[in-house]
C-alpha atoms as a PDB file:
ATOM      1  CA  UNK A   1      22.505  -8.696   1.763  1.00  0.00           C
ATOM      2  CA  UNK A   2      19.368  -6.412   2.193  1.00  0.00           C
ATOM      3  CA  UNK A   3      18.366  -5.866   5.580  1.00  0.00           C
ATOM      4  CA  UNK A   4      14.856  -6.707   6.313  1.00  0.00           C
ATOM      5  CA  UNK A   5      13.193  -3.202   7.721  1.00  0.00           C
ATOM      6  CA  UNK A   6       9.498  -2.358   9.218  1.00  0.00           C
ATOM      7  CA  UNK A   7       8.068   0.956   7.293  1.00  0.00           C
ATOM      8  CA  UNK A   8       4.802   2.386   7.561  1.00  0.00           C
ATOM      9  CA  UNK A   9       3.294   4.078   4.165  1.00  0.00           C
ATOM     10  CA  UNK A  10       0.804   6.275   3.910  1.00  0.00           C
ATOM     11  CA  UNK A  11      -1.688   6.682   0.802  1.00  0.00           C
ATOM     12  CA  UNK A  12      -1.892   2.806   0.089  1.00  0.00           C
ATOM     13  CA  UNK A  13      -5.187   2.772  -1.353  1.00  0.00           C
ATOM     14  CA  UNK A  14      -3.592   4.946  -3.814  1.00  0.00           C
ATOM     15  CA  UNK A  15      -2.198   3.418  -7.560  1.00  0.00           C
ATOM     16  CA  UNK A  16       1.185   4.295  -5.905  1.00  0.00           C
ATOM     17  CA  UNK A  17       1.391   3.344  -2.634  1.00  0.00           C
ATOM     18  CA  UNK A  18      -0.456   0.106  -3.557  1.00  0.00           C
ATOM     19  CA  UNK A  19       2.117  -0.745  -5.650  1.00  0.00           C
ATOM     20  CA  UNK A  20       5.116   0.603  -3.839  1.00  0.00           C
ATOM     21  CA  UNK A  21       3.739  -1.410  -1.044  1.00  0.00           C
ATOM     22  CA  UNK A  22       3.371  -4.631  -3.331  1.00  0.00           C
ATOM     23  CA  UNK A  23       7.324  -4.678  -4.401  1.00  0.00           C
ATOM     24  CA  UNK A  24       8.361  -3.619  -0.938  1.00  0.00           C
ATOM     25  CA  UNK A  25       6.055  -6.893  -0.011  1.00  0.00           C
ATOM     26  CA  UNK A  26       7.812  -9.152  -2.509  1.00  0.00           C
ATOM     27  CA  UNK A  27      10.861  -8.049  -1.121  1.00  0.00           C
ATOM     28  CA  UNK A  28      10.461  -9.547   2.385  1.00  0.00           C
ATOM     29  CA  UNK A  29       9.810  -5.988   4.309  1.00  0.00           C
ATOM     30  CA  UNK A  30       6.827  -5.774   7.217  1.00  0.00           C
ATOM     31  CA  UNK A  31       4.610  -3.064   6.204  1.00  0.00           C
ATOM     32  CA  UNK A  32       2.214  -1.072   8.245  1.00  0.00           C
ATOM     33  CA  UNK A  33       0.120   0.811   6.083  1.00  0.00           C
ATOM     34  CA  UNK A  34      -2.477   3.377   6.521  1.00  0.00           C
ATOM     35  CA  UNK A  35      -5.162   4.756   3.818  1.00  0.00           C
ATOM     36  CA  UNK A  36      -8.027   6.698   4.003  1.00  0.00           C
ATOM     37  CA  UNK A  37     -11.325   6.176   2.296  1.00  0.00           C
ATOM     38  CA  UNK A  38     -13.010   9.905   1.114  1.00  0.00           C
ATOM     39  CA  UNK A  39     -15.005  10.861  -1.921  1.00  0.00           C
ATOM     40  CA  UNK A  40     -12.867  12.147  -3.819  1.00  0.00           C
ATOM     41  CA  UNK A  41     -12.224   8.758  -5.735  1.00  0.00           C
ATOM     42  CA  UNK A  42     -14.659   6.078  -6.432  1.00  0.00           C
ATOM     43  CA  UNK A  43     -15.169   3.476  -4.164  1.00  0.00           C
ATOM     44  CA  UNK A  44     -14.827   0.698  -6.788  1.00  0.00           C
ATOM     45  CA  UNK A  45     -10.867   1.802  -7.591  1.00  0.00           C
ATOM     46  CA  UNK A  46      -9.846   1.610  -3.739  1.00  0.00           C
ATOM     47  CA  UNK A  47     -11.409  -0.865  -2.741  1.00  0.00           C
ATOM     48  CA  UNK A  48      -9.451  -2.865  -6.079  1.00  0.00           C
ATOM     49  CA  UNK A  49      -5.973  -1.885  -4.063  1.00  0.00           C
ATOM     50  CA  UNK A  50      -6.993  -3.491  -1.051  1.00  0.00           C
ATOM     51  CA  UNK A  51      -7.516  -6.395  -2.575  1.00  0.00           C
ATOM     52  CA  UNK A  52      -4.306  -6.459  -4.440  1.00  0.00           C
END
């Protein structure tokens, strides 16, 4: 039995956070999650994660 936890990740708009948080999701865990919108990256790809 997997305990159900609470984690906060950082970097979520990111291809990897967005999908680390997606299987931690699917998995039953409460995320808080934190990104940060710069211009380093287009819009168009971040705003794709959210949405995901």
């Amino acid at each position: 039995m997997i305990k159900k936890k609470i984690i906060i990740i950082t970097g979520t708009l990111g291809f990897i956070g967005s999908h680390t948080s997606e299987r931690l999701i699917e998995n039953g865990n409460f995320l808080i999650l934190v990104g940060k919108f710069n211009n380093f990256y287009f819009g168009k790809e971040k705003f794709l994660n959210i949405l995901i």
